[in-house]
Every structure is written in structure tokens, then in C-alpha cells.
Protein backbone atom coordinates (compact mmCIF):
# COMPACT_ATOMS: atom_id res chain seq x y z
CA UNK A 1 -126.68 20.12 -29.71
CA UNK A 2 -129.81 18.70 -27.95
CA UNK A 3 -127.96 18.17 -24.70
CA UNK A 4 -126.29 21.46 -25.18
CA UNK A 5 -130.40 23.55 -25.49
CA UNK A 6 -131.57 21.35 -22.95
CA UNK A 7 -128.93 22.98 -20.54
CA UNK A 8 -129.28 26.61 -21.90
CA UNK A 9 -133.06 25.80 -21.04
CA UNK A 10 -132.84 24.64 -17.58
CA UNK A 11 -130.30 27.63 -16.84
CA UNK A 12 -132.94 30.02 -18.50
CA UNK A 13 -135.52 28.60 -15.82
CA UNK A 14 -133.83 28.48 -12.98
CA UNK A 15 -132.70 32.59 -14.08
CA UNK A 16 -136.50 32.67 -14.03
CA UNK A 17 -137.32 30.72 -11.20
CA UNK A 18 -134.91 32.61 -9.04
CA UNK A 19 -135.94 36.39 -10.59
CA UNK A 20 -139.76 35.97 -10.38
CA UNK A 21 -140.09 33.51 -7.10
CA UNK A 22 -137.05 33.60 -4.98
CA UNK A 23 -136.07 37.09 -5.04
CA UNK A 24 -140.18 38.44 -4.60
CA UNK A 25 -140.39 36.42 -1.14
CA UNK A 26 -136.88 37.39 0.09
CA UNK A 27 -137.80 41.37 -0.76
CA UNK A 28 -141.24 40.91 0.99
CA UNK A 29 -139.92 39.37 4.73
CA UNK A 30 -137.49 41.74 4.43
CA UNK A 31 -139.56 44.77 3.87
CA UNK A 32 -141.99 43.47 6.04
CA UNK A 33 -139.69 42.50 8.97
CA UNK A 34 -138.32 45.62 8.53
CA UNK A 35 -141.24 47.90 7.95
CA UNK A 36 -142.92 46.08 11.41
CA UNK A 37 -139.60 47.06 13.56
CA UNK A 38 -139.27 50.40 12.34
CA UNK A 39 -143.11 51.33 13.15
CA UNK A 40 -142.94 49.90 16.16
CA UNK A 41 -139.97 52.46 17.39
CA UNK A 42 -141.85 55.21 15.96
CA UNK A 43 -145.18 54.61 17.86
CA UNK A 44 -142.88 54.19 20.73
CA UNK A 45 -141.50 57.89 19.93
CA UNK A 46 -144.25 59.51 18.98
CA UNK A 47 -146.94 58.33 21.85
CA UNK A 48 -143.74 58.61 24.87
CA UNK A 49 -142.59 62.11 24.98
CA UNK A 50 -140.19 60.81 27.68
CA UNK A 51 -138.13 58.77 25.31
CA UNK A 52 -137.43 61.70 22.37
CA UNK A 53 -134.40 62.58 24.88
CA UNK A 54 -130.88 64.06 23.02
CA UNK A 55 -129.27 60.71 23.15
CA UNK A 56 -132.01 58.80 21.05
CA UNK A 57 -132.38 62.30 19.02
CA UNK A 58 -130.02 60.30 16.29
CA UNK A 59 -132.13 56.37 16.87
CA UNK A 60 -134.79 58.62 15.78
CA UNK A 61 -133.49 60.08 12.74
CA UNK A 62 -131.98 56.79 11.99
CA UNK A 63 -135.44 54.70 12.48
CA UNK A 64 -136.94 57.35 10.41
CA UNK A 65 -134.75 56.86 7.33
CA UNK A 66 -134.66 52.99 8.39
CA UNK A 67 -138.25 53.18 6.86
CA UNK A 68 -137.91 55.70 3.92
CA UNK A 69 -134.87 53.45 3.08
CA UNK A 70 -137.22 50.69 3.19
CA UNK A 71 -139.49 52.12 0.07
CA UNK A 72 -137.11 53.72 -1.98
CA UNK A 73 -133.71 51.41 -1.92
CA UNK A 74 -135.88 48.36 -1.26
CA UNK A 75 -139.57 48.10 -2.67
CA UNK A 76 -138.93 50.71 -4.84
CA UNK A 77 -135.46 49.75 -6.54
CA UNK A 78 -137.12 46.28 -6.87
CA UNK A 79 -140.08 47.17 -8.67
CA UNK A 80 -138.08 49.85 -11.01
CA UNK A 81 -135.59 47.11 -11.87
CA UNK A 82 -138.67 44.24 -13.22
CA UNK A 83 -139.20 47.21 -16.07
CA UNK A 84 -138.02 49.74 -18.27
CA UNK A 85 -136.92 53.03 -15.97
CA UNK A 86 -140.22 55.25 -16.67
CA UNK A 87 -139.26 58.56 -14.68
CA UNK A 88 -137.06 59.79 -17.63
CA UNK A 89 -133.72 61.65 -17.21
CA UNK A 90 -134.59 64.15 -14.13
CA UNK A 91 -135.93 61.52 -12.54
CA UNK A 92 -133.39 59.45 -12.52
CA UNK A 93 -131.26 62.15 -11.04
CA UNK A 94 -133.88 62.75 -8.35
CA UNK A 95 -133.79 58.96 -7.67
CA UNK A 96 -130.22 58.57 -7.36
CA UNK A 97 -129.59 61.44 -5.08
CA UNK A 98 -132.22 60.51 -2.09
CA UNK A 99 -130.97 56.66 -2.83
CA UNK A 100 -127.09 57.83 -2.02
CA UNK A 101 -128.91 60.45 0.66
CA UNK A 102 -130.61 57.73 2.25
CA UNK A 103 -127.96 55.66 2.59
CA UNK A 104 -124.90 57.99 3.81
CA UNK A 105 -127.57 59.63 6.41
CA UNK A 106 -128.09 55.80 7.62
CA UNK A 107 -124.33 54.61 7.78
CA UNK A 108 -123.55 58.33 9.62
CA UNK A 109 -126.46 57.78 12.04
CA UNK A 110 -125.04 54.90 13.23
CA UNK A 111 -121.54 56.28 13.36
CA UNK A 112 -122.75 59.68 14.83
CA UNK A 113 -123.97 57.96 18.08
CA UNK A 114 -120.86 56.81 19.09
CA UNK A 115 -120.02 60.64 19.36
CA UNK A 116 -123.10 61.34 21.22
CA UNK A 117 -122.34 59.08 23.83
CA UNK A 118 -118.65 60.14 23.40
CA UNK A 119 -120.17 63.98 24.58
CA UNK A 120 -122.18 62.43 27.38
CA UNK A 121 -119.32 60.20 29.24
CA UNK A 122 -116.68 63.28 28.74
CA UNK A 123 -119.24 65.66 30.47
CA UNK A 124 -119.96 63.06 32.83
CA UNK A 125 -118.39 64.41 36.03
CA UNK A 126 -119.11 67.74 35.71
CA UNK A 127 -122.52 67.39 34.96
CA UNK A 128 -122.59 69.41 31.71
CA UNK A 129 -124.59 66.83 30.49
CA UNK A 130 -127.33 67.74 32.50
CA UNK A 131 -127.70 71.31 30.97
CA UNK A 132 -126.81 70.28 27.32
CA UNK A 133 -128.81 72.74 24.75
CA UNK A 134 -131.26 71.15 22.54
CA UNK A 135 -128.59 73.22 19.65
CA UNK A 136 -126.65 70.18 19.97
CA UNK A 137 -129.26 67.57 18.75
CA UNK A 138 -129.74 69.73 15.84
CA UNK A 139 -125.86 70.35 15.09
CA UNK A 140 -125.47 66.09 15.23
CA UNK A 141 -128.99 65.69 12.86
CA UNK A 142 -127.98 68.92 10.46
CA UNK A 143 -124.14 67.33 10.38
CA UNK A 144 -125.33 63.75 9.72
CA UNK A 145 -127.70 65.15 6.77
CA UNK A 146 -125.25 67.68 5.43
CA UNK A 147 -122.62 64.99 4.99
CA UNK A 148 -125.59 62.98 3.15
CA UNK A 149 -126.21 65.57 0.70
CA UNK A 150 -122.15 66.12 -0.13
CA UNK A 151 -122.08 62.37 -0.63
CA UNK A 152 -125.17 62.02 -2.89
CA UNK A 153 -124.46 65.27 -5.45
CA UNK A 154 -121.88 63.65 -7.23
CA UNK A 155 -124.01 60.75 -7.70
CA UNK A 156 -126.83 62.22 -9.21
CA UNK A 157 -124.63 64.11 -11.52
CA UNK A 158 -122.79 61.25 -12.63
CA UNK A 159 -125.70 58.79 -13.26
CA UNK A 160 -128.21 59.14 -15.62
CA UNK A 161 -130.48 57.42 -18.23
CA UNK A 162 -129.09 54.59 -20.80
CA UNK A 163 -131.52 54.94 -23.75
CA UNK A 164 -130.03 51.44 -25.09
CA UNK A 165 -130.81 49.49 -21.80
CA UNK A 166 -133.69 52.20 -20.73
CA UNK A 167 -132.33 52.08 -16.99
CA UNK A 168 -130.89 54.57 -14.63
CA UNK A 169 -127.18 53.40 -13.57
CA UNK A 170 -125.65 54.35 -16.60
CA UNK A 171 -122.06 55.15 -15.43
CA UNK A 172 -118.95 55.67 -18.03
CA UNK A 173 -116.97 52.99 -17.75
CA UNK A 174 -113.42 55.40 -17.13
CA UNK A 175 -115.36 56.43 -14.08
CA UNK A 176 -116.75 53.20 -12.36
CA UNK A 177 -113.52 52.41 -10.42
CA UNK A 178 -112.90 56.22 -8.90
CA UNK A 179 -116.90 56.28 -8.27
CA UNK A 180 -116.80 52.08 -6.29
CA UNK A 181 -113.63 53.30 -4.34
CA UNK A 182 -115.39 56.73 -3.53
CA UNK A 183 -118.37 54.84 -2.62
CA UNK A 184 -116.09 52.28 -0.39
CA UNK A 185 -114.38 55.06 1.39
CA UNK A 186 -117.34 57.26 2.01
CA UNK A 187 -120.10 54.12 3.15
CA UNK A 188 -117.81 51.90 5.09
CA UNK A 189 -113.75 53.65 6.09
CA UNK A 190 -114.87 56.54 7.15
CA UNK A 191 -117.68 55.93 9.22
CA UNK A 192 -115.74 52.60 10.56
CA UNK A 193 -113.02 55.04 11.94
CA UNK A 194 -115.56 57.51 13.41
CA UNK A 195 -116.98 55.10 15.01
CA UNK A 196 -113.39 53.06 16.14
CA UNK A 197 -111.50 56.78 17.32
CA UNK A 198 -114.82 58.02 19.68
CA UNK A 199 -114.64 54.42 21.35
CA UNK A 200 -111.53 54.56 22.01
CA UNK A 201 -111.66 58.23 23.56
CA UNK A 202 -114.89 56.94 25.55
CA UNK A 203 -113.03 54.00 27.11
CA UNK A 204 -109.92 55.92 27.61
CA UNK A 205 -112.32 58.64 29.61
CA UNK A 206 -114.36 56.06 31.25
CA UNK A 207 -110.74 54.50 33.05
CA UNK A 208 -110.80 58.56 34.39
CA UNK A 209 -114.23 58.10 35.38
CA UNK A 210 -113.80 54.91 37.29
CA UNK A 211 -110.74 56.45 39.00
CA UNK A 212 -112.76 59.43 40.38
CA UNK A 213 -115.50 57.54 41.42
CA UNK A 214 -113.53 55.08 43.45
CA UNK A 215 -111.36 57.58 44.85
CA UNK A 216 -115.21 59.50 46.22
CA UNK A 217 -116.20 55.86 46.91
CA UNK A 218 -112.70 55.82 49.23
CA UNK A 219 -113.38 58.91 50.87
CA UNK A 220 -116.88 58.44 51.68
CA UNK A 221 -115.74 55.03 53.39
């Protein structure tokens, strides 16, 4: 029985040890790694005009929710999860949807450049690309933020407040496999195949691109 406590106690410690040392410093570089990188790219945008161009329109947007990212689904989460959820019901909702927001618009950021480069190489030749409207930087951002919204809904209508536990990721337990599949599909497939298809289409329209230019190269020789 003495062997036995003395065990439960040096599991209970090193719980402890790992909750309230090792966890704190790993949060902290990472938020402020993070939080140095992303400010860094927005002075960059903000004091060059020259660099706010429609193909960093959506490393904008994405360094932009980098850092809200960075206080709500990182310092913030942390710091909500040491003690009893105080925000009550509606805030939990609130919480949940720009966590889920914050997220989607991040994974489709990434996946939504591959498309604008995808529009640049296909308009290559005919130099469309020249002449593109600043409606399309606004189409990619309002697409990449819509999806974000569709995505987080559901979420904040599902989750809500456990008064037993006094947290906010209270799920039913019918629903948790439908809602971690969703959540698979949504954050990783689909953006993985957006991302894969406009690839492929640019390399398959780059081989085009390489053929015209070396028969001009041809002629010009």
C-alpha cells in the first residue's frame, strides 16, 4: 500500500510538474516565436505599399489571422483551460465560433493560394494577369471567410457549457464521432485536395508555357 501511494504521488507530481512548468514555457516560445514572425510581415505590409500586390492579398489575410489565432486558440485557450470557463453560455458560443472561424480561414488561406497562383500561370501568356481587377482579391478573401463562417456555425451550436465540469466543449457523446470526422474532412481532405488538383493544373499549364516560350525562343534564333 505504501509503495502503491508513493507511485500515485510521484504520478500526481509529475501531472503537476508537466501542467504548471512544462506546458507554460512551451505556450510562451511558441506565442512568442510566433507573435515576433507575424509582426514582422505586417510592418513589412503596412510600411511597403509595393508589396500589398493581389498575389500576397491572401499571405496577408493569412498573417493577419496567424496572429488573432495566436491570442484566441493559443494564449487564450490556455489561460481559459487553468480555470473554471467564466464567459457563461453565450460566451462560450461566441468563443467557439471565431476558434473554428479562425482556424478554417487559416487552413483555406493556405489552400486558396495555390489557386491564386493557379489564375496567374493560366493567364500567363496572354497577359490577363496584368489587368486583373482588384474584384478578384476580394472574391478569394470573401470566399476564404465565407467558407470559415459555414464551417464554424455548426460548432457554436453544438458546443456549449457543462455546468458539472464548468467548461465549454461539452459535446453529446452520439455526436462526437459525426462532429471529429466533419472536423477531419473540413480542416485537412478538403483543403489537401484543393491544394493537390490546382498543382496539378499549374504544372500541367506550365509544360504549355514552356512549349510556347521555346518555340518564340526558336523563332527569335
Amino acid at each position: 500500500m505504501l509503495v502503491y501511494c508513493q507511485t500515485q504521488l510521484r504520478d500526481v507530481q509529475h501531472e503537476e510538474f508537466v501542467k504548471n512548468t512544462v506546458v507554460p514555457v512551451i505556450v510562451a516560445i511558441v506565442f512568442v516565436v510566433s507573435m515576433t514572425g507575424n509582426m514582422l510581415l505586417l510592418t513589412v505590409f503596412v510600411r511597403y505599399k509595393e508589396t500589398r500586390t493581389l498575389t500576397n492579398s491572401m499571405l496577408i489575410n493569412l498573417t493577419i489571422v496567424d496572429f488573432l489565432s495566436l491570442v484566441v486558440n493559443v494564449l487564450l485557450d490556455y489561460l481559459l483551460a487553468m480555470q473554471p470557463w467564466p464567459l457563461g453560455w453565450f460566451g462560450c458560443k461566441l468563443y467557439v465560433f471565431f476558434y473554428y472561424l479562425l482556424i478554417a480561414v487559416s487552413t483555406y488561406s493556405v489552400a486558396m493560394i495555390s489557386v491564386q497562383r493557379f489564375v496567374v500561370v493560366w493567364q500567363l501568356l496572354s497577359l490577363a494577369w496584368c489587368y486583373q481587377s482588384q474584384k478578384t482579391k476580394y472574391v478569394l478573401l470573401a470566399t476564404v471567410w465565407g467558407i470559415g463562417c459555414i464551417v464554424s456555425v455548426p460548432h457554436a451550436i453544438m458546443y456549449g457549457t457543462n455546468s458539472d465540469k464548468d467548461d465549454c466543449y461539452s459535446v453529446s457523446i452520439e455526436y462526437r464521432v459525426p462532429v471529429y470526422t466533419g472536423n477531419f474532412i473540413v480542416f485537412c481532405v478538403v483543403p489537401l485536395l484543393i491544394t493537390a488538383v490546382f498543382s496539378g493544373l499549374i504544372a500541367y499549364r506550365m509544360q504549355h508555357v514552356l512549349v510556347v516560350l521555346s518555340v518564340f525562343r526558336n523563332l527569335n534564333t
